[in-house]
Protein backbone atom coordinates (compact mmCIF):
# COMPACT_ATOMS: atom_id res chain seq x y z
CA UNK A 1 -29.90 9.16 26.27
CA UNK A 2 -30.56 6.38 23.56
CA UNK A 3 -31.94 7.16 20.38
CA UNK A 4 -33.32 4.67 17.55
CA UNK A 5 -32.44 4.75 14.03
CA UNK A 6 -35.31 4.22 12.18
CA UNK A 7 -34.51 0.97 9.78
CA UNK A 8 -33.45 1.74 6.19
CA UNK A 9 -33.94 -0.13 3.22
CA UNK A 10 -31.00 -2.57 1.87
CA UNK A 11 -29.03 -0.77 -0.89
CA UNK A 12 -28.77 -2.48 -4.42
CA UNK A 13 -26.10 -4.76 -3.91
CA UNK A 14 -26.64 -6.08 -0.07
CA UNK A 15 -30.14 -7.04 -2.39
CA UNK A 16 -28.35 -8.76 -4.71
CA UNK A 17 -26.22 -10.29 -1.99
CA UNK A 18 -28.83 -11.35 0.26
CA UNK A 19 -31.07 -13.30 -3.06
CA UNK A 20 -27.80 -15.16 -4.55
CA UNK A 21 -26.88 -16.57 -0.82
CA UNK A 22 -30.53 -17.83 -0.65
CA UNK A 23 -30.56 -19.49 -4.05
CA UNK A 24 -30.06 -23.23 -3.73
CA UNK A 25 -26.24 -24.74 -4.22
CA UNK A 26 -25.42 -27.00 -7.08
CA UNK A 27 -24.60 -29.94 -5.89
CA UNK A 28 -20.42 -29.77 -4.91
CA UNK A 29 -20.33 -26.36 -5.44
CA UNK A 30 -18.57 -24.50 -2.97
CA UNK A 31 -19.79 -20.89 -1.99
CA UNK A 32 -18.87 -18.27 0.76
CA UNK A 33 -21.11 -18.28 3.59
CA UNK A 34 -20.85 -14.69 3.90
CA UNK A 35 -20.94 -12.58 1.06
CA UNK A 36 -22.46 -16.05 -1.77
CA UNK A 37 -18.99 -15.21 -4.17
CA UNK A 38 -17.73 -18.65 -5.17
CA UNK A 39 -14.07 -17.93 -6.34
CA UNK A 40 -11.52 -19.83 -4.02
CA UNK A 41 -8.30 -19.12 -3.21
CA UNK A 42 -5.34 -21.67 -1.61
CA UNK A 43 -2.64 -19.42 0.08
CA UNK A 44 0.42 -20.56 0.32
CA UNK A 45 3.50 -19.57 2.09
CA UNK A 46 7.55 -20.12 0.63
CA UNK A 47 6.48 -21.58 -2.58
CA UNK A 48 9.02 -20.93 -5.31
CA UNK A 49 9.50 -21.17 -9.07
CA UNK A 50 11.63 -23.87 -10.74
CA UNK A 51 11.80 -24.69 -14.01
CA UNK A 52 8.34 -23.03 -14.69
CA UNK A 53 6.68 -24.81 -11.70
CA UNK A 54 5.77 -23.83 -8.67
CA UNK A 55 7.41 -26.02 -6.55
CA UNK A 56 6.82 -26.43 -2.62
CA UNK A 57 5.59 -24.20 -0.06
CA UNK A 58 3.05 -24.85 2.99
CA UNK A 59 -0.25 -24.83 2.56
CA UNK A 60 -1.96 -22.30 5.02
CA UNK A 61 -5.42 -22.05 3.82
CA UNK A 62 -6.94 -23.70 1.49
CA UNK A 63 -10.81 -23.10 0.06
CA UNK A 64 -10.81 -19.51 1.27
CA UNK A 65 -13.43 -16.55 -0.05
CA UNK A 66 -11.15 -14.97 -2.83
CA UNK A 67 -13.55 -12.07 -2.53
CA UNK A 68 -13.61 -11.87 1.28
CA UNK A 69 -9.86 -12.47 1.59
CA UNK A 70 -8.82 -9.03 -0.41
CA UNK A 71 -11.06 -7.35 1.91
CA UNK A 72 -9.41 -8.59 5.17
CA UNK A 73 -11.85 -10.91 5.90
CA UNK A 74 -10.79 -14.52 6.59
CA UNK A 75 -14.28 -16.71 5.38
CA UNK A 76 -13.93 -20.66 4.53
CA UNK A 77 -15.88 -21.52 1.96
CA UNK A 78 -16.56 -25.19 3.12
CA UNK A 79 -20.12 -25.91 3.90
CA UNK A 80 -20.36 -26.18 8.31
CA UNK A 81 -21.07 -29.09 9.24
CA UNK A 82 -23.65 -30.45 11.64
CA UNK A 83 -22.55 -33.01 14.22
CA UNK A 84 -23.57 -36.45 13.71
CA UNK A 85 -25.29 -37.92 16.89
C-alpha cells in the first residue's frame, strides 16, 4: 500500500541555504553548487615538509567544497559549463 507524506516546511537552515545559493555570484567568485559555502580546499596526496615548505605531492583535487568534503561529499566548486555550439 503507498502512503503520502504530506510536505513539510524547510527547517531554518535548508532556508538559509536555499536564499544564499540564489543570490547572484560576484564576479570570479567561486561557490559550491550544492550547499552555496565558498571555502575551497586542494587535496593533495605525498606532500612533505622541508625546510618549512611543503614541498611536492600530487594534486588530486583541486577547487573542492571544504564544507561538503568533511561531510563525505565530493562537490567541485567550478561553475558547469555549457557547451559551446
Amino acid at each position: 500500500m503507498l502512503k503520502l507524506v504530506p510536505a513539510v516546511a524547510p527547517s531554518g537552515k535548508a532556508q538559509v541555504t536555499e536564499r544564499i545559493k540564489k543570490m547572484p555570484r560576484p564576479d570570479g567568485a567561486l561557490q559550491c553548487n550544492r550547499c552555496g559555502s565558498r571555502t575551497s580546499a586542494t587535496i593533495m596526496n605525498g606532500a612533505r615538509v622541508e625546510n618549512g615548505r611543503v614541498q611536492g605531492g600530487t594534486e588530486i583535487h583541486r577547487h573542492v567544497c571544504f564544507d561538503c568534503i568533511r561531510q563525505g561529499i565530493y562537490s567541485p566548486m567550478m561553475p558547469q559549463l555549457k557547451r559551446i555550439e
